[in-house]
Structures are given as structure tokens and as C-alpha cells.
PDB file of N, CA and C in Angstrom:
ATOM      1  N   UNK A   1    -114.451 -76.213-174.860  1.00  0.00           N
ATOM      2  CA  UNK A   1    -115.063 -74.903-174.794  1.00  0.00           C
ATOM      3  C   UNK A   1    -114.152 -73.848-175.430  1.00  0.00           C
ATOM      4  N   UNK A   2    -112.838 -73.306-175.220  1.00  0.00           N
ATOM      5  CA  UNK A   2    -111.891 -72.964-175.688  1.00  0.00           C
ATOM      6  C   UNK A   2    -111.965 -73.253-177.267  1.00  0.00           C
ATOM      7  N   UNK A   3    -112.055 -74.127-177.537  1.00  0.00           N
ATOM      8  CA  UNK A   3    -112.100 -74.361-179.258  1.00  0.00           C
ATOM      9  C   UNK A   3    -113.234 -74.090-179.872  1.00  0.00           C
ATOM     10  N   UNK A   4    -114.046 -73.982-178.984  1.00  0.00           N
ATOM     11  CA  UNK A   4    -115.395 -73.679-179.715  1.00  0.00           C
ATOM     12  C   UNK A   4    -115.413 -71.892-179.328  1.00  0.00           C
ATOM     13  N   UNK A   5    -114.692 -71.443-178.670  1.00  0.00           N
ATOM     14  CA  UNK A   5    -114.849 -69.971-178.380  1.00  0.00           C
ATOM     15  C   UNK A   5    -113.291 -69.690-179.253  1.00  0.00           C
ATOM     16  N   UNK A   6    -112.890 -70.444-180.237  1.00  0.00           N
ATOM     17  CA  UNK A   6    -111.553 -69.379-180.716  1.00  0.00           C
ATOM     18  C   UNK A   6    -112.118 -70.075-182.416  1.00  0.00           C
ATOM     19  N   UNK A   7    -112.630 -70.507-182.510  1.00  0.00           N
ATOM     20  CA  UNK A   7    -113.378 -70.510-183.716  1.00  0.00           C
ATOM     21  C   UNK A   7    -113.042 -69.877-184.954  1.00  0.00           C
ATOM     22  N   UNK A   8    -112.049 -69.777-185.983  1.00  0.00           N
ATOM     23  CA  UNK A   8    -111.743 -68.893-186.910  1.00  0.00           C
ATOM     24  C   UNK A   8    -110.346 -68.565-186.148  1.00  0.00           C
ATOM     25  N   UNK A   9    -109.688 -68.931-185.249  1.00  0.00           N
ATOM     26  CA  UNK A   9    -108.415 -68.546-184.881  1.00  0.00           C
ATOM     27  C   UNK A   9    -107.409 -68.985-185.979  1.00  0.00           C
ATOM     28  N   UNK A  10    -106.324 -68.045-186.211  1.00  0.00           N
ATOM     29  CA  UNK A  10    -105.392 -68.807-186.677  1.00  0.00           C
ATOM     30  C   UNK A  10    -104.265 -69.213-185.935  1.00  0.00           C
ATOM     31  N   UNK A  11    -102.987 -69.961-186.114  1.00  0.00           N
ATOM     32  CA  UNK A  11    -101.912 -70.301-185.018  1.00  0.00           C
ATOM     33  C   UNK A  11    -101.509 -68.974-184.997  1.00  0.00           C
ATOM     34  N   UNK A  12    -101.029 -67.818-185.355  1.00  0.00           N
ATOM     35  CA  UNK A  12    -100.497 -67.049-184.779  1.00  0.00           C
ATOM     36  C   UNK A  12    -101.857 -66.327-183.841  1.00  0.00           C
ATOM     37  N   UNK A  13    -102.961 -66.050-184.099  1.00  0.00           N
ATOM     38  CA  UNK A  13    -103.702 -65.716-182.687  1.00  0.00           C
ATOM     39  C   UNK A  13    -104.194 -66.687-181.647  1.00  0.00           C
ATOM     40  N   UNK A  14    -103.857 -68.674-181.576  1.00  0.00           N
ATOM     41  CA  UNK A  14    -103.920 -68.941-180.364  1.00  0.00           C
ATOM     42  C   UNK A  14    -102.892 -69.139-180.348  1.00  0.00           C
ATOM     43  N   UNK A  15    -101.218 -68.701-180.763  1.00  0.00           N
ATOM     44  CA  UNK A  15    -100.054 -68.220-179.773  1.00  0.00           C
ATOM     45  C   UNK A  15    -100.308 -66.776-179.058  1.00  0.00           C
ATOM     46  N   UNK A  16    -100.678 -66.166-179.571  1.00  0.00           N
ATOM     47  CA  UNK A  16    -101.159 -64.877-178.590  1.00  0.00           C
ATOM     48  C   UNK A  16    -101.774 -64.744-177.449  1.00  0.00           C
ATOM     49  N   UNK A  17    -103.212 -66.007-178.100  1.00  0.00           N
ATOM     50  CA  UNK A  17    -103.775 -65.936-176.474  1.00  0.00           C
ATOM     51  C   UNK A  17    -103.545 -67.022-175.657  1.00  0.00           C
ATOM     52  N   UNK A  18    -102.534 -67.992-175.988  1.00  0.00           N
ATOM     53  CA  UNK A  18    -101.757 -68.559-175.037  1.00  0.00           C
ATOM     54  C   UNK A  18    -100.709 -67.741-174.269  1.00  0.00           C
ATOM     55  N   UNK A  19    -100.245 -67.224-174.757  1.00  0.00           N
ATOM     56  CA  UNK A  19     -99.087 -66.482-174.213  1.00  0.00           C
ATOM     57  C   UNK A  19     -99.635 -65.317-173.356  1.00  0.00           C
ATOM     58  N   UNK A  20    -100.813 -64.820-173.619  1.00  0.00           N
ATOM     59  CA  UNK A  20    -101.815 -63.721-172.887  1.00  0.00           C
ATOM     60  C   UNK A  20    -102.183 -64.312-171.534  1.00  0.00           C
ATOM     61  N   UNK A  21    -102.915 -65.534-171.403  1.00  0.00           N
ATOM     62  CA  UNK A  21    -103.089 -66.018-170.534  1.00  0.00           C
ATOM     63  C   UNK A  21    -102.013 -66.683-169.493  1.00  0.00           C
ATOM     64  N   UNK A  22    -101.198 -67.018-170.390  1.00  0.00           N
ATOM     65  CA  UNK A  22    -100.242 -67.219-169.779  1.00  0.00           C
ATOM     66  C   UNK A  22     -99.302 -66.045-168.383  1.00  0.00           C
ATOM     67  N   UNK A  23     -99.411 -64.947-169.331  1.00  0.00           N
ATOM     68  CA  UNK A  23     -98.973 -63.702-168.207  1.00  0.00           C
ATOM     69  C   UNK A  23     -99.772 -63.604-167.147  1.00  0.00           C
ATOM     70  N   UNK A  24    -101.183 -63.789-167.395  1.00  0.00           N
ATOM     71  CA  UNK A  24    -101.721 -63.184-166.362  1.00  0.00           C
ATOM     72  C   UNK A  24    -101.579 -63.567-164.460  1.00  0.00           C
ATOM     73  N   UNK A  25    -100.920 -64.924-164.320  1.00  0.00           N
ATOM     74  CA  UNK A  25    -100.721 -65.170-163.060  1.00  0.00           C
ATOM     75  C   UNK A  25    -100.088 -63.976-162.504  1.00  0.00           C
ATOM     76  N   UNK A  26     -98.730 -63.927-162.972  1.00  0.00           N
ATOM     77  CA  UNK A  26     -98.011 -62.642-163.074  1.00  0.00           C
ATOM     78  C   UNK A  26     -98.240 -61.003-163.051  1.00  0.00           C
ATOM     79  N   UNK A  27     -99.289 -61.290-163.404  1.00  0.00           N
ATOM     80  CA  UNK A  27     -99.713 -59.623-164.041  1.00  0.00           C
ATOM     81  C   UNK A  27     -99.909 -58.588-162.669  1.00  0.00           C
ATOM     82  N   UNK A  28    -100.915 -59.397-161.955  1.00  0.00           N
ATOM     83  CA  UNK A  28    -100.789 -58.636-161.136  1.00  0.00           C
ATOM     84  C   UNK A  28     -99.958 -58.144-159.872  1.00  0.00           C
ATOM     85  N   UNK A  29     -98.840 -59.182-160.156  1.00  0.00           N
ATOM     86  CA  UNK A  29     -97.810 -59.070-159.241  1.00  0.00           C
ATOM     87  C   UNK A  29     -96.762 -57.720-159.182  1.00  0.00           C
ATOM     88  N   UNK A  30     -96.617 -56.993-157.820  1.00  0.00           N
ATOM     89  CA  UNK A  30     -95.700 -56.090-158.707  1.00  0.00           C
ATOM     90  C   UNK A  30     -94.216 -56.163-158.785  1.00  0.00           C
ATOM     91  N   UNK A  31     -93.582 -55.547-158.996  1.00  0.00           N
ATOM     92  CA  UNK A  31     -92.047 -56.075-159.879  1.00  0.00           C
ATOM     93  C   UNK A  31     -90.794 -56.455-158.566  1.00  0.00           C
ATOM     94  N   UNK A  32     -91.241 -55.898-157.155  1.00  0.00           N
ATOM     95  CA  UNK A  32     -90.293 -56.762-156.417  1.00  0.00           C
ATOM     96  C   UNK A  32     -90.794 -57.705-155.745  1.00  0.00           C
ATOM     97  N   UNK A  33     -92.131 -58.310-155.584  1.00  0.00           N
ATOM     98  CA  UNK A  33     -92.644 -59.221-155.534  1.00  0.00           C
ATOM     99  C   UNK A  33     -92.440 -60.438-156.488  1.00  0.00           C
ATOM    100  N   UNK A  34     -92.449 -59.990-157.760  1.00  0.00           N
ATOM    101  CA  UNK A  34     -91.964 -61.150-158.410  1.00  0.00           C
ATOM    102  C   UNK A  34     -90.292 -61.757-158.689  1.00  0.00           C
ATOM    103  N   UNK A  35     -89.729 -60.280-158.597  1.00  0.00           N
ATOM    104  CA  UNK A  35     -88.396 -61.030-158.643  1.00  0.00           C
ATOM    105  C   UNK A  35     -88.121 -61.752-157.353  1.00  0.00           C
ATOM    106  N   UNK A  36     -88.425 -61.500-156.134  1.00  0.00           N
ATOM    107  CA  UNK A  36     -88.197 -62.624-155.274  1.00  0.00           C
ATOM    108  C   UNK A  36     -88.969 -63.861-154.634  1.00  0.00           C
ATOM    109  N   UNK A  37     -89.989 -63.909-155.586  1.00  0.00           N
ATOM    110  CA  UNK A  37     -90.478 -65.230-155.328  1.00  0.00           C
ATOM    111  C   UNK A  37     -90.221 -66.613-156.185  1.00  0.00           C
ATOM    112  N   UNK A  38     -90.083 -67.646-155.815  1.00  0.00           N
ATOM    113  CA  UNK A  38     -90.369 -68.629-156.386  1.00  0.00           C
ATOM    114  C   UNK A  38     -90.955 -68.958-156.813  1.00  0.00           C
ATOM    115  N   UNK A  39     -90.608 -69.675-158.055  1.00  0.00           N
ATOM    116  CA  UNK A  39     -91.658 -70.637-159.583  1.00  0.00           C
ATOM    117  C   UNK A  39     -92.582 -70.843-158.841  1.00  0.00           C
ATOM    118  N   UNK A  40     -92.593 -71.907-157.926  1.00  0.00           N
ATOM    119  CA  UNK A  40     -93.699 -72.586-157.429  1.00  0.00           C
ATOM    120  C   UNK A  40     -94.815 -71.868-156.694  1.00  0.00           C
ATOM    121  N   UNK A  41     -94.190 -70.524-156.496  1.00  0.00           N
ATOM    122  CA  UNK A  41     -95.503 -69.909-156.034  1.00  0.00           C
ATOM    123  C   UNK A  41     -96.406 -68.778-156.398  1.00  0.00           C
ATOM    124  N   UNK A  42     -96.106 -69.126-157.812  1.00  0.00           N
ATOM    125  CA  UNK A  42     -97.121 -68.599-159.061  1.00  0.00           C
ATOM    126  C   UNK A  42     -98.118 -69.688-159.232  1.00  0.00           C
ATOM    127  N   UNK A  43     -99.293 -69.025-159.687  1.00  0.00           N
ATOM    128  CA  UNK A  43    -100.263 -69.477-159.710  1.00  0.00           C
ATOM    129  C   UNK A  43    -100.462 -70.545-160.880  1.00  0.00           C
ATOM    130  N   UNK A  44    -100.835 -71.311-161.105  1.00  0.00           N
ATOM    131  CA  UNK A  44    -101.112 -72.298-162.442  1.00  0.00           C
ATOM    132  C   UNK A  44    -101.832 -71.585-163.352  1.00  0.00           C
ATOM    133  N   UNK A  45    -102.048 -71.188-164.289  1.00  0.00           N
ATOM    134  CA  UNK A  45    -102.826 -70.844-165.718  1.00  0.00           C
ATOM    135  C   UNK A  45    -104.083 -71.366-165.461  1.00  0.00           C
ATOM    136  N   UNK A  46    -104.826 -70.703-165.510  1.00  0.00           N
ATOM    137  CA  UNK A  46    -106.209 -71.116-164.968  1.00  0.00           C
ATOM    138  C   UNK A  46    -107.629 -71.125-166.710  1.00  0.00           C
ATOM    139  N   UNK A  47    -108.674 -71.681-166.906  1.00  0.00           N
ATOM    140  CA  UNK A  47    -109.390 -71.224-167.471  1.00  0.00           C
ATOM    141  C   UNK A  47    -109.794 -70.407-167.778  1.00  0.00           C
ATOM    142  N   UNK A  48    -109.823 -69.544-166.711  1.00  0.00           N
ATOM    143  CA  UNK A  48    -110.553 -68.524-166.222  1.00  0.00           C
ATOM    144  C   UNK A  48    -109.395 -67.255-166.887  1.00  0.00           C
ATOM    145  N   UNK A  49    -108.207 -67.605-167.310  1.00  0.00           N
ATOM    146  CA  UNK A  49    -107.156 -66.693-167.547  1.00  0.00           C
ATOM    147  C   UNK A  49    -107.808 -66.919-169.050  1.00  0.00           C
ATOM    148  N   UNK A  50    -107.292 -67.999-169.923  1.00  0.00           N
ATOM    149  CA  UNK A  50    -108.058 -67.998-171.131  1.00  0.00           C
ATOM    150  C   UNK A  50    -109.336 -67.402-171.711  1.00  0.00           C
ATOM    151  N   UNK A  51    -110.093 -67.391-170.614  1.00  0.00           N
ATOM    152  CA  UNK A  51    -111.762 -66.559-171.182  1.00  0.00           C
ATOM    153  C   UNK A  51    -111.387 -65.167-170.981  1.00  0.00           C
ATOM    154  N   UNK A  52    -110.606 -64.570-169.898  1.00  0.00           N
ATOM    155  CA  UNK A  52    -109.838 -62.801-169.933  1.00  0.00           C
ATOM    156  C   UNK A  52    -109.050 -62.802-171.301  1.00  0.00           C
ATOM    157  N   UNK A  53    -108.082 -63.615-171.539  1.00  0.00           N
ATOM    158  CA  UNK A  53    -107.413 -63.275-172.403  1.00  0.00           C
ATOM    159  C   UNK A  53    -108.396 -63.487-173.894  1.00  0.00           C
ATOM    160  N   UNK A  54    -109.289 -64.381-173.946  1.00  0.00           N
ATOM    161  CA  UNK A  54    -110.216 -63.805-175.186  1.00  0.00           C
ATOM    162  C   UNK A  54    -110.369 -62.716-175.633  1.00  0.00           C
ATOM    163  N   UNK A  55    -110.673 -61.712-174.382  1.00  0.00           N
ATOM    164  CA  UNK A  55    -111.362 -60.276-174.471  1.00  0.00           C
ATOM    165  C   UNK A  55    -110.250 -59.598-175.064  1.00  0.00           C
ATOM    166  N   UNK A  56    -109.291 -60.282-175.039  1.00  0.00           N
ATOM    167  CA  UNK A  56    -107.956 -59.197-175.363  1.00  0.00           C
ATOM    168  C   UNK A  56    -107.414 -59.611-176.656  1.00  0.00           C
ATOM    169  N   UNK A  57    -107.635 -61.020-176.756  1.00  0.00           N
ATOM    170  CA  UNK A  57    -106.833 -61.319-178.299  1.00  0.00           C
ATOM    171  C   UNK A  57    -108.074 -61.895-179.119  1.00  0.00           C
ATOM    172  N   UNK A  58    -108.524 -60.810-180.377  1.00  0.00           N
ATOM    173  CA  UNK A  58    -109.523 -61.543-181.417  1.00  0.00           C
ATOM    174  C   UNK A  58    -108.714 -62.107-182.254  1.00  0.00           C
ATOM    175  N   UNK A  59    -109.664 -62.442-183.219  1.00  0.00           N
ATOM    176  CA  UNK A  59    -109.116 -63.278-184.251  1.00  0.00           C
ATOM    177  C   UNK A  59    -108.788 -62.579-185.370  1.00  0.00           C
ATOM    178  N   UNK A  60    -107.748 -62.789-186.459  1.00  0.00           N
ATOM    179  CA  UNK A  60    -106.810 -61.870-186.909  1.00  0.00           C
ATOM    180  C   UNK A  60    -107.803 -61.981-188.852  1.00  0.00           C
ATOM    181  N   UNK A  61    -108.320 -63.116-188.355  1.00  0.00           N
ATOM    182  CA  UNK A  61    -108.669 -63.572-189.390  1.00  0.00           C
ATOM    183  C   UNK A  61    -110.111 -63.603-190.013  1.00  0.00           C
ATOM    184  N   UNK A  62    -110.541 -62.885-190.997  1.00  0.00           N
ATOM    185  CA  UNK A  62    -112.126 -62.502-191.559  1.00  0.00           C
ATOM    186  C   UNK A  62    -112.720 -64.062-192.705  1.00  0.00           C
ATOM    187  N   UNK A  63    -113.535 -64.762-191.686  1.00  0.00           N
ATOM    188  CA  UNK A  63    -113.877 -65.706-192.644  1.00  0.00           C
ATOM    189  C   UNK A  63    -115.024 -65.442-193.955  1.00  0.00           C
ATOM    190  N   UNK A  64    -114.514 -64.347-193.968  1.00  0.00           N
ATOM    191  CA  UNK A  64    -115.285 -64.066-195.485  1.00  0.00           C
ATOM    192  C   UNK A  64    -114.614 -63.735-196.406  1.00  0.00           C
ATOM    193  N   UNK A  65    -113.065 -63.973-196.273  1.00  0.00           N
ATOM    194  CA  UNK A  65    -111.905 -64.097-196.900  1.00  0.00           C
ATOM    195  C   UNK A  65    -111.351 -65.148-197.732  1.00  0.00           C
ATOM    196  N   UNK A  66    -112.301 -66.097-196.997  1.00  0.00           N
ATOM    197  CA  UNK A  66    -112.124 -67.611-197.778  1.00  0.00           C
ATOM    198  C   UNK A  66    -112.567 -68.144-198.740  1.00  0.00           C
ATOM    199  N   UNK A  67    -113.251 -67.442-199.319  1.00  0.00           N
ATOM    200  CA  UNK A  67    -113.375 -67.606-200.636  1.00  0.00           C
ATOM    201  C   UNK A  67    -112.513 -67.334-201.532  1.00  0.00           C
ATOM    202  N   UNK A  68    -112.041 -66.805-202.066  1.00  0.00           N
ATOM    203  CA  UNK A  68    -110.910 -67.102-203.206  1.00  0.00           C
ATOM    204  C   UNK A  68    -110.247 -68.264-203.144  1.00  0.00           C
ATOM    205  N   UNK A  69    -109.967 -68.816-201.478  1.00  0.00           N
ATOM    206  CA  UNK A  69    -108.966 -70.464-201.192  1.00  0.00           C
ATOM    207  C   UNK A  69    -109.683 -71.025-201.789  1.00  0.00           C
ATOM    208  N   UNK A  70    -111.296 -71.213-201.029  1.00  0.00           N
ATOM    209  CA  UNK A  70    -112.161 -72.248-201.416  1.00  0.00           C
ATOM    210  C   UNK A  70    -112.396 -72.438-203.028  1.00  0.00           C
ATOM    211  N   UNK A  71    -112.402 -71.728-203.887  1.00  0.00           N
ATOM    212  CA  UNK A  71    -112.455 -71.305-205.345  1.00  0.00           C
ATOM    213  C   UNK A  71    -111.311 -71.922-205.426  1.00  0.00           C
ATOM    214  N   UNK A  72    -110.026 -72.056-205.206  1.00  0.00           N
ATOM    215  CA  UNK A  72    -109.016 -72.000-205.642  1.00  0.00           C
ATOM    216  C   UNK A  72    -109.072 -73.731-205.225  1.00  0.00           C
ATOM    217  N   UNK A  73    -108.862 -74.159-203.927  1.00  0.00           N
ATOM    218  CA  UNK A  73    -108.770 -75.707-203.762  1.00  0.00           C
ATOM    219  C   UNK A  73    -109.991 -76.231-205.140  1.00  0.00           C
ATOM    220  N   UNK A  74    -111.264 -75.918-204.758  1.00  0.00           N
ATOM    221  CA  UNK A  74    -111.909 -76.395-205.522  1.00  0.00           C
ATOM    222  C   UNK A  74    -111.687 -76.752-207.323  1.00  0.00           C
ATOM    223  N   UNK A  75    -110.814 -75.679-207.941  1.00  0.00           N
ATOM    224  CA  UNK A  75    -110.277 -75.757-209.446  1.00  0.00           C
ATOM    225  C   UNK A  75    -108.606 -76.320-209.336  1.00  0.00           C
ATOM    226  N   UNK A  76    -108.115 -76.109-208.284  1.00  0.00           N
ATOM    227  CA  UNK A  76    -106.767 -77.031-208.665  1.00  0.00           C
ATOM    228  C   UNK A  76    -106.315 -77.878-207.311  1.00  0.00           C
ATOM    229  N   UNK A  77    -107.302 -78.038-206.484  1.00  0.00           N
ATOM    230  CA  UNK A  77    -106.831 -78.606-204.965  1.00  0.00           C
ATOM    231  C   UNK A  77    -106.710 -80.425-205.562  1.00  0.00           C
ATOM    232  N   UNK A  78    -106.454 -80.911-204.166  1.00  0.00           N
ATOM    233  CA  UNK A  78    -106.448 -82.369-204.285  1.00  0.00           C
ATOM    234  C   UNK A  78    -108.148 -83.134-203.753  1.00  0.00           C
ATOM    235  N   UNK A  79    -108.622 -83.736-204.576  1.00  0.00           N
ATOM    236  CA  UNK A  79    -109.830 -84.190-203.803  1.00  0.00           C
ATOM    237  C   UNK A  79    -109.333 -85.971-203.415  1.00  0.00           C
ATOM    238  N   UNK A  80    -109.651 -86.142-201.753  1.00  0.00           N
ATOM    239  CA  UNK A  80    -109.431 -87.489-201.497  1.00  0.00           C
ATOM    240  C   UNK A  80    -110.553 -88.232-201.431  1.00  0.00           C
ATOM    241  N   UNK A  81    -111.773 -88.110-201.802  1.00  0.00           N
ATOM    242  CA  UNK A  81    -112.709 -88.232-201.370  1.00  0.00           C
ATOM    243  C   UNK A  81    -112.679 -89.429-202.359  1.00  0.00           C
TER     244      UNK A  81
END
């Protein structure tokens, strides 16, 4: 589901919204709460963090940009076919 909802991502925007989701166990914790608790009693990264962090990280990348590549593989790329 995730791959089909980041669709046109590139690696630098699903490091973003890994790392987005990733905060959020955290997020709402406030700052002397977290310095004295333990690893283990943060929450696991949930799905549900990934579909929030969608809303927050789009994709960096306009697939109507791809044309010039596609032009370009096509006149000097490798065909394996």
C-alpha cells in the first residue's frame, strides 16, 4: 500500500518520509518526558505514522519531466530486450 501511495517518489523523498514517520512516536512527547524515558517505551512506528507523514512529505518529483530521459535512453540508452 505504501508503494502504491508514494508512487513517483524519489530516494531522497522516501528518506524524508521515513524519517517523518519515524519522529512521530516522539512527537508528541514533551521534552522532559522524553529525556527520561526509556527506548523501550516508545512506541513502534506504526502505519498509521506513514499515511500522517504522507500528508507532510510530497513528492519532489514532476513526472512530466521525464521526457527528455525517456528521449534520451531511447536514442543512446542500452536496450536488453
Amino acid at each position: 500500500d505504501i508503494v502504491e501511495k508514494t508512487d513517483g517518489y524519489v530516494g531522497s523523498d522516501m528518506f524524508s518520509l521515513a524519517q517523518t514517520a519515524a519522529m512521530m512516536p516522539i512527537d508528541h512527547l514533551n521534552p522532559d518526558e522524553f529525556l527520561t524515558m526509556n527506548v523501550d517505551e516508545v512506541r513502534p512506528v506504526s502505519y498509521d505514522d506513514f499515511l500522517k507523514a504522507l500528508t507532510q512529505v510530497p513528492s519532489s518529483f514532476d513526472k512530466s519531466q521525464l521526457g527528455p530521459y525517456i528521449e534520451w535512453n531511447r536514442k543512446y540508452g542500452t536496450n536488453f530486450n
